[in-house]
PDB file of N, CA and C in Angstrom:
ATOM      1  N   UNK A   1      91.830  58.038 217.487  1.00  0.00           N
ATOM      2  CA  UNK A   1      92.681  59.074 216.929  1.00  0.00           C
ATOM      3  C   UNK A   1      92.535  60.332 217.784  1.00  0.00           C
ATOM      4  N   UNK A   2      93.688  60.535 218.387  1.00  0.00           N
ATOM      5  CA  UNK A   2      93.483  62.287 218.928  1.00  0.00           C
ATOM      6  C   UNK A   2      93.548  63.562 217.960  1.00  0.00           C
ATOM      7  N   UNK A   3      92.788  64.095 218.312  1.00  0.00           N
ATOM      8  CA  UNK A   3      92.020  65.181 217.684  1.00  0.00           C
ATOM      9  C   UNK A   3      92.479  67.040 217.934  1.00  0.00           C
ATOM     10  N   UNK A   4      92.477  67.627 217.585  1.00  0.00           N
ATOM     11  CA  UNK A   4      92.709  69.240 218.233  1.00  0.00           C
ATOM     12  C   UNK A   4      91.867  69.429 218.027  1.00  0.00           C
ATOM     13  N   UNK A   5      90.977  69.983 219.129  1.00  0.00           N
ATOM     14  CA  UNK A   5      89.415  70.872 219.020  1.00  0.00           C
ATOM     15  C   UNK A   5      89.551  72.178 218.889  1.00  0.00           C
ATOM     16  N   UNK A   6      89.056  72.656 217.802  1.00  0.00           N
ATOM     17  CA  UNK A   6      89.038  74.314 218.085  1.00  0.00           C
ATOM     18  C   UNK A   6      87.473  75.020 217.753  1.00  0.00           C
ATOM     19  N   UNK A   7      87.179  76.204 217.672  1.00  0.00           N
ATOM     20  CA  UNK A   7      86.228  76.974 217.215  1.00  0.00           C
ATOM     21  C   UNK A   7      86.676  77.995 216.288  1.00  0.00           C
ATOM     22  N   UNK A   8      85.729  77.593 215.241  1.00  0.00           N
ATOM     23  CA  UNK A   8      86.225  78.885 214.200  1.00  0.00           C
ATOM     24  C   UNK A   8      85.259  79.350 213.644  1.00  0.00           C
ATOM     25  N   UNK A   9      85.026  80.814 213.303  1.00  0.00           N
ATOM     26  CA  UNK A   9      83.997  81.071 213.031  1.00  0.00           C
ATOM     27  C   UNK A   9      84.039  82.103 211.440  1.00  0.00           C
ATOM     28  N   UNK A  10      82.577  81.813 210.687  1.00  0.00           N
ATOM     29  CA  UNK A  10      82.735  82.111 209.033  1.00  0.00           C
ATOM     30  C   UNK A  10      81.581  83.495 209.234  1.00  0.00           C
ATOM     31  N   UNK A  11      81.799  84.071 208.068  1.00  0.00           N
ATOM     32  CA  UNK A  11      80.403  84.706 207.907  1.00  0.00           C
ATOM     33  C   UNK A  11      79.409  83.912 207.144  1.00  0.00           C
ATOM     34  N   UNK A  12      78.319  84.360 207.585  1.00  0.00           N
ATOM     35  CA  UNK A  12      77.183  83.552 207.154  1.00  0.00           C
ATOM     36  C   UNK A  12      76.940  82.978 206.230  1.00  0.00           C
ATOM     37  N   UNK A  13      77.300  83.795 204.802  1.00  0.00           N
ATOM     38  CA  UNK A  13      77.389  83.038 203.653  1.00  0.00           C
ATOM     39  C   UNK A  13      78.501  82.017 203.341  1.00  0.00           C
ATOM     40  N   UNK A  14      79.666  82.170 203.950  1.00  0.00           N
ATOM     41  CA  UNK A  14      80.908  81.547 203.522  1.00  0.00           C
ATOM     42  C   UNK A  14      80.118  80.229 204.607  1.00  0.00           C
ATOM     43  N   UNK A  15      79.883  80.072 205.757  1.00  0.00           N
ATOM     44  CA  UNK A  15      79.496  79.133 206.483  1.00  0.00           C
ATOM     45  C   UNK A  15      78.283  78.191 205.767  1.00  0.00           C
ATOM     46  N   UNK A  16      77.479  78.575 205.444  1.00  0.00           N
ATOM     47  CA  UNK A  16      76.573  77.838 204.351  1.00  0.00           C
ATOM     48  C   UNK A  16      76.689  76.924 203.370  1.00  0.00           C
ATOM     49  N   UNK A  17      77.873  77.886 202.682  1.00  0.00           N
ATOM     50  CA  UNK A  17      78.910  77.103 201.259  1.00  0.00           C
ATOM     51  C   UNK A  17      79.654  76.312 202.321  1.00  0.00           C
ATOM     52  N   UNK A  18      80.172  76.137 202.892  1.00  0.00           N
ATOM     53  CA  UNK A  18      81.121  75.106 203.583  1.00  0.00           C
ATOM     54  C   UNK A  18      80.089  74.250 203.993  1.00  0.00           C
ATOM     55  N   UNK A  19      79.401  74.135 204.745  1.00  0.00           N
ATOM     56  CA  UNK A  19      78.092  73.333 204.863  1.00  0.00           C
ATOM     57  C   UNK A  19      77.761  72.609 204.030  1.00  0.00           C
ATOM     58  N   UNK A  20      77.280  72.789 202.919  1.00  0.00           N
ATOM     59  CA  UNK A  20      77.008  72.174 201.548  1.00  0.00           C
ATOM     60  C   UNK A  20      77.617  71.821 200.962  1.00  0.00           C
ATOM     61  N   UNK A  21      79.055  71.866 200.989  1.00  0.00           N
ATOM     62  CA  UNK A  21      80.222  71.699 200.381  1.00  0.00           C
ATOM     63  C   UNK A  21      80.367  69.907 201.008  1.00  0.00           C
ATOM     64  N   UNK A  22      80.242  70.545 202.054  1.00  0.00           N
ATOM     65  CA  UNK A  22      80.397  68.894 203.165  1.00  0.00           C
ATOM     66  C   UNK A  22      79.790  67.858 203.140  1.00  0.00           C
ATOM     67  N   UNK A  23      78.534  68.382 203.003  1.00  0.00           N
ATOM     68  CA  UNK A  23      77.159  67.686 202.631  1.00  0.00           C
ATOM     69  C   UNK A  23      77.276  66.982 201.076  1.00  0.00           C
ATOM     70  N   UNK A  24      77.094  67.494 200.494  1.00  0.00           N
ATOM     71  CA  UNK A  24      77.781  67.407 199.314  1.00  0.00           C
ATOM     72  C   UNK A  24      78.540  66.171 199.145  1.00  0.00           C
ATOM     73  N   UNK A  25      79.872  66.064 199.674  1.00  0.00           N
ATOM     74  CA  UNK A  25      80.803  65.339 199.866  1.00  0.00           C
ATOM     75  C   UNK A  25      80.925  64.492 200.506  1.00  0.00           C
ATOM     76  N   UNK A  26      79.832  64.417 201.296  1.00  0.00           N
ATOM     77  CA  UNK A  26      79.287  63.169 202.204  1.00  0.00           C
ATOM     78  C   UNK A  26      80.235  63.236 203.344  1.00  0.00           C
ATOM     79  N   UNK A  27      80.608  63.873 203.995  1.00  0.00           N
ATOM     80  CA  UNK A  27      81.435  63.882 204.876  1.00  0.00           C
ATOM     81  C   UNK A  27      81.369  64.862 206.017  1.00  0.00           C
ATOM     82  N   UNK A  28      81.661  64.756 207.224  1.00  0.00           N
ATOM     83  CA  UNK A  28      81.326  65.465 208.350  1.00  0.00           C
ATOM     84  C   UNK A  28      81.990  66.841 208.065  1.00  0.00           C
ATOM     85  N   UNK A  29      81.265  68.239 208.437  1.00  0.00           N
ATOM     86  CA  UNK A  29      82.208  68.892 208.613  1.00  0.00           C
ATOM     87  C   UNK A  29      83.472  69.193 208.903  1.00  0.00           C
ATOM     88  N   UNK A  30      84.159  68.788 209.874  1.00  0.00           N
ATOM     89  CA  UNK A  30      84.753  68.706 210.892  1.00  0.00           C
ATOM     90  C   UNK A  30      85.969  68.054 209.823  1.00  0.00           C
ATOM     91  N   UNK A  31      85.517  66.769 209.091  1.00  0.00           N
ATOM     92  CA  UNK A  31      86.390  66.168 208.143  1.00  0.00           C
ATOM     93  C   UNK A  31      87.063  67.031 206.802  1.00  0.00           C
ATOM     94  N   UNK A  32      85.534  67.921 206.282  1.00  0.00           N
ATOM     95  CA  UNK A  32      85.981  68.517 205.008  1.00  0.00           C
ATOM     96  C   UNK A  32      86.846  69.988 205.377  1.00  0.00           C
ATOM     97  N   UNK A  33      87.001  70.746 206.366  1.00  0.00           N
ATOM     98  CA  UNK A  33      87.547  71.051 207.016  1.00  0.00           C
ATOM     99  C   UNK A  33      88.954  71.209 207.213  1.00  0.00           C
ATOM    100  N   UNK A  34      89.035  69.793 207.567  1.00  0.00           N
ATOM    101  CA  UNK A  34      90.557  69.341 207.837  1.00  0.00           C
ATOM    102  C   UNK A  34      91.073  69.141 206.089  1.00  0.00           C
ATOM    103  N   UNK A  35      90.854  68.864 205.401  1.00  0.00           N
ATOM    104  CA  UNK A  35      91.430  68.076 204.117  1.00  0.00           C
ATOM    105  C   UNK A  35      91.194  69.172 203.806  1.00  0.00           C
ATOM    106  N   UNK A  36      90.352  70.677 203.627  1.00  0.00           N
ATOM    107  CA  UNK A  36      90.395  72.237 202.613  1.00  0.00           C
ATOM    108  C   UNK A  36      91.613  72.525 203.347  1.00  0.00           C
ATOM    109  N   UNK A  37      92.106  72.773 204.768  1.00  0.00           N
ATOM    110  CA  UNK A  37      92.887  73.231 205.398  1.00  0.00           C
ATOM    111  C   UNK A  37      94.295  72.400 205.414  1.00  0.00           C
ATOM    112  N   UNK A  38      94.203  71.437 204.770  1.00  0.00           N
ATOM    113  CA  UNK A  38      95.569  70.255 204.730  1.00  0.00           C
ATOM    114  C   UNK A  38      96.174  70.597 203.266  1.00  0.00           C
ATOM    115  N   UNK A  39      94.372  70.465 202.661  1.00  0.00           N
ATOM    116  CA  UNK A  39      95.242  71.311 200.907  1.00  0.00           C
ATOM    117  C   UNK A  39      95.737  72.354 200.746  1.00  0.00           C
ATOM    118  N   UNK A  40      95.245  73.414 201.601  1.00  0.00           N
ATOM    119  CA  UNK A  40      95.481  74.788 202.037  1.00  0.00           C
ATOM    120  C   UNK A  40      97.522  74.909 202.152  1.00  0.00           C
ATOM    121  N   UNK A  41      97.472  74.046 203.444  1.00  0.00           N
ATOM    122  CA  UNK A  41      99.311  73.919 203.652  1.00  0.00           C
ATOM    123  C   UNK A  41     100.023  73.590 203.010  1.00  0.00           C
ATOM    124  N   UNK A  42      99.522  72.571 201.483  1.00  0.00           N
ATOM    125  CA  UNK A  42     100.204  72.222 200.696  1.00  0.00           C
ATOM    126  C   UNK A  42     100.635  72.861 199.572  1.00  0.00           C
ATOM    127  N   UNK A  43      99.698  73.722 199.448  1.00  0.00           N
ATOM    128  CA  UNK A  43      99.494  74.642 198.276  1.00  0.00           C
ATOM    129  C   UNK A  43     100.726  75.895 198.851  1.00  0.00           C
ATOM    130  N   UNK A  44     100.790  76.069 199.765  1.00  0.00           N
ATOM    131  CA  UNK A  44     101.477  76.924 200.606  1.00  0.00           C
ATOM    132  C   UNK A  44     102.891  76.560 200.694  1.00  0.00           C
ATOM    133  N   UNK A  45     103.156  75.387 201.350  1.00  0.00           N
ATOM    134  CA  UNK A  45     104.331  75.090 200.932  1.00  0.00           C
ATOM    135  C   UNK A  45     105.161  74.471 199.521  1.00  0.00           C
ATOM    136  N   UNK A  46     103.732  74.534 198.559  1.00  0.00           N
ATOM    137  CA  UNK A  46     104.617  74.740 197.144  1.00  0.00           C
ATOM    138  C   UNK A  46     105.077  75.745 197.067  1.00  0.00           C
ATOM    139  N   UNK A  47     104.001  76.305 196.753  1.00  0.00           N
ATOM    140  CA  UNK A  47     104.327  78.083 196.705  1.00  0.00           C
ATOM    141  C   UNK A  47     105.884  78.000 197.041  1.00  0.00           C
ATOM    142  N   UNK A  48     106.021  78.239 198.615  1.00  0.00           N
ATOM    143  CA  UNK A  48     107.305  78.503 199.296  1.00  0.00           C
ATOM    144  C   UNK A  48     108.526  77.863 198.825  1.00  0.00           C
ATOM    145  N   UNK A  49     108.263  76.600 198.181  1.00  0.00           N
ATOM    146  CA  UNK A  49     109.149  75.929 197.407  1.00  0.00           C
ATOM    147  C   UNK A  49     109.929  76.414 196.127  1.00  0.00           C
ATOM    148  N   UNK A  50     108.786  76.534 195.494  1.00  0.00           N
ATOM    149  CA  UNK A  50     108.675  76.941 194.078  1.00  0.00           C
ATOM    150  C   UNK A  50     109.657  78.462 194.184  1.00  0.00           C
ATOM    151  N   UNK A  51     108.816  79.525 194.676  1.00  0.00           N
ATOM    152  CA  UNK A  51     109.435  80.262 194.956  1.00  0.00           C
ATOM    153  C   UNK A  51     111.236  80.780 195.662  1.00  0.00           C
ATOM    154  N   UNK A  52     111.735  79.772 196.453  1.00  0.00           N
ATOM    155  CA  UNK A  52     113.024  79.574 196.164  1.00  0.00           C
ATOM    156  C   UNK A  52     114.058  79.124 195.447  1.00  0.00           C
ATOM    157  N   UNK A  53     113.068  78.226 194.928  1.00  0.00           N
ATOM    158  CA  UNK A  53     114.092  77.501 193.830  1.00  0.00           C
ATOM    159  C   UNK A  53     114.201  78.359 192.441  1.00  0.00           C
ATOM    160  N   UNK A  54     112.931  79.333 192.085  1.00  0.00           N
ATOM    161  CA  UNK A  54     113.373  80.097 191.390  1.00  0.00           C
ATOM    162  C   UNK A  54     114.097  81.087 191.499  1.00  0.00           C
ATOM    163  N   UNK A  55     114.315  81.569 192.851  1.00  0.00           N
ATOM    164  CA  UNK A  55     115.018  82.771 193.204  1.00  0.00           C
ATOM    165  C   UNK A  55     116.604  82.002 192.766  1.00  0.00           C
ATOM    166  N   UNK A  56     116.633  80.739 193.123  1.00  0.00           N
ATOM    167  CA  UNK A  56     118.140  80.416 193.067  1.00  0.00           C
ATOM    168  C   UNK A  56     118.563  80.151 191.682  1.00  0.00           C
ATOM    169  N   UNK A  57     117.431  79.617 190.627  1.00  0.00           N
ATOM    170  CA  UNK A  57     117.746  78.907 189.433  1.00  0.00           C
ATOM    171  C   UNK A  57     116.387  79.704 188.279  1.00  0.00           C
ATOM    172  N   UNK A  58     115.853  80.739 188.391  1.00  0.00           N
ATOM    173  CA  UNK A  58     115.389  81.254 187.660  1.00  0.00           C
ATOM    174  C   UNK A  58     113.620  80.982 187.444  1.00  0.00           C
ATOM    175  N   UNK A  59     113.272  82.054 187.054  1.00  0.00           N
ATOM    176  CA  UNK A  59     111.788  81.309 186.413  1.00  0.00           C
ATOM    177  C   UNK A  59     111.724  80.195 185.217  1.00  0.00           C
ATOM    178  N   UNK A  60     110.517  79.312 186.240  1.00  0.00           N
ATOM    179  CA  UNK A  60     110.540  78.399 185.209  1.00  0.00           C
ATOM    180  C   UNK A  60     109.453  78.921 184.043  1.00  0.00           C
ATOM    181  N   UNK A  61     110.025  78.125 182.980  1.00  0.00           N
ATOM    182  CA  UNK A  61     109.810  78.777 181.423  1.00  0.00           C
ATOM    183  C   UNK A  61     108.322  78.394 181.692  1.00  0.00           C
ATOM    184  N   UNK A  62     107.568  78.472 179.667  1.00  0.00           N
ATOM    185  CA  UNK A  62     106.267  77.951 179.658  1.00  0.00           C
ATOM    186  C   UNK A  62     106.275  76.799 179.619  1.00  0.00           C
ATOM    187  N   UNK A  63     107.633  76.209 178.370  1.00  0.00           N
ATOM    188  CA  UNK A  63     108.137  74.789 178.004  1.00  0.00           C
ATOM    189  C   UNK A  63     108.110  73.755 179.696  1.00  0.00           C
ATOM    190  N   UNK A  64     108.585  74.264 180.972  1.00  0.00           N
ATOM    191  CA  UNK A  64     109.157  73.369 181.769  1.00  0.00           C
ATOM    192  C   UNK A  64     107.720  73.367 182.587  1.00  0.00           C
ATOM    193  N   UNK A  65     106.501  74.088 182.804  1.00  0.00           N
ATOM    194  CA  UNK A  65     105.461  74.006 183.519  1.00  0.00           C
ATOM    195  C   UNK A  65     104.738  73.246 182.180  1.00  0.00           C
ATOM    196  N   UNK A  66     105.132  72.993 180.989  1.00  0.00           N
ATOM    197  CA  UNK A  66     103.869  71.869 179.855  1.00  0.00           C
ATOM    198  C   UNK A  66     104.813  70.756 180.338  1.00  0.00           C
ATOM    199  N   UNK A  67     105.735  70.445 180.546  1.00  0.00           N
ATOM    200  CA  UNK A  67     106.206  69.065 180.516  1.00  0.00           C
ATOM    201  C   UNK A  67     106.109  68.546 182.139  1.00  0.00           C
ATOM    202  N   UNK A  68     105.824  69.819 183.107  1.00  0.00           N
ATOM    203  CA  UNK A  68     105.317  69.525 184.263  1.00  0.00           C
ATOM    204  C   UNK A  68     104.001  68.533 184.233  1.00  0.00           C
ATOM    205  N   UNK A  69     102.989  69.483 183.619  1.00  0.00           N
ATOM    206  CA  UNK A  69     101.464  69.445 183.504  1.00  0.00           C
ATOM    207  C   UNK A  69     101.794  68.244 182.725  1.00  0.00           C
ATOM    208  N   UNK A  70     102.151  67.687 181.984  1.00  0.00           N
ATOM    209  CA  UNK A  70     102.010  66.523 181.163  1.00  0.00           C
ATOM    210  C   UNK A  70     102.527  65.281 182.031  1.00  0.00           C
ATOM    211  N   UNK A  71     103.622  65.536 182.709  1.00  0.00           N
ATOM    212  CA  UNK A  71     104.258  64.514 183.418  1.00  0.00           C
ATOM    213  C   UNK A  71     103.164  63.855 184.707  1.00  0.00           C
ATOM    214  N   UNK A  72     102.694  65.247 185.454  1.00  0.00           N
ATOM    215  CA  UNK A  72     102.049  65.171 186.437  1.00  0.00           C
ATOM    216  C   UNK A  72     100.169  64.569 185.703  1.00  0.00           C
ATOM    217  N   UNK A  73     100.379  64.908 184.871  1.00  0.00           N
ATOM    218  CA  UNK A  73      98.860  64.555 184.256  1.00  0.00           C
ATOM    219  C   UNK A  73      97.654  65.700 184.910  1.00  0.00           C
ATOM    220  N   UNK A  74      98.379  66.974 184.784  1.00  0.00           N
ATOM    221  CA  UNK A  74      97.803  67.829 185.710  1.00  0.00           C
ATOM    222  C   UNK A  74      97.719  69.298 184.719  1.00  0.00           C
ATOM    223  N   UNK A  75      96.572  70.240 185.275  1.00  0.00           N
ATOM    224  CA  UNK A  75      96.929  71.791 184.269  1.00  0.00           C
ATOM    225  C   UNK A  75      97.216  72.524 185.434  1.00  0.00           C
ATOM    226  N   UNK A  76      98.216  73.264 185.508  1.00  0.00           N
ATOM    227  CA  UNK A  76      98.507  74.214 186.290  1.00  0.00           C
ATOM    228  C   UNK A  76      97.467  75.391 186.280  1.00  0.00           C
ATOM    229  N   UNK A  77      96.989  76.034 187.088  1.00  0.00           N
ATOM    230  CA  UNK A  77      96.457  76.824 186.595  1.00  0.00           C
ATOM    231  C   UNK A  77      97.355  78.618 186.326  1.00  0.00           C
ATOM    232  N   UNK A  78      96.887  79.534 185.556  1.00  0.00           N
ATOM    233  CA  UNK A  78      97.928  79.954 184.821  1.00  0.00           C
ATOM    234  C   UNK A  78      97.515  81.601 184.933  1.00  0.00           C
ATOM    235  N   UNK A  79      98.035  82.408 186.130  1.00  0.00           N
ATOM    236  CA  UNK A  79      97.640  83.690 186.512  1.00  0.00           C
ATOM    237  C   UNK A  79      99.073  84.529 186.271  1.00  0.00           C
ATOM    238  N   UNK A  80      98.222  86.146 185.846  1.00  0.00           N
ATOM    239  CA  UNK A  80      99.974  86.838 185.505  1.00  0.00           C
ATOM    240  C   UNK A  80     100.412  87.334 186.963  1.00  0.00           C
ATOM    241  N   UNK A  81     101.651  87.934 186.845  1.00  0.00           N
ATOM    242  CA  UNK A  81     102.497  88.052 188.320  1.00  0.00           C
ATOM    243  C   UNK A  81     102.005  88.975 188.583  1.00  0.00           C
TER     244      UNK A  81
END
């Protein structure tokens, strides 16, 4: 598999928690990494999603994010604007 190498660098404490995080998870850095930063883009391009489709068709209610969360088998989590 080809790879992109880069260097990135944390502060000390945030580098630690990622460390352990990995460890943790049984998985190489390098791996947990890629999959925080893959969830990262996804979360991002909901967002970006979400966010147009309400601009075009409104906010969605409380009713249409419970039948989300129920459908998806998921809790949204639930912050004010």
């Amino acid at each position: 598999m080809k790879v992109d190498k880069m260097s990135v660098s944390f502060d000390p404490e945030l580098g630690d928690a990622v460390r352990s995080a990995a460890a943790q998870a049984g998985k190489p850095l390098s791996s947990w990494l890629a999959e925080a930063a893959a969830s990262k883009l996804r979360a991002e391009a909901l967002a970006q999603f979400l966010a147009g489709w309400e601009a075009e068709h409104g906010v969605l209610t409380a009713e249409e994010i419970a039948r989300a969360e129920r459908e998806l088998g998921v809790a949204a989590s639930h912050t004010a604007a």
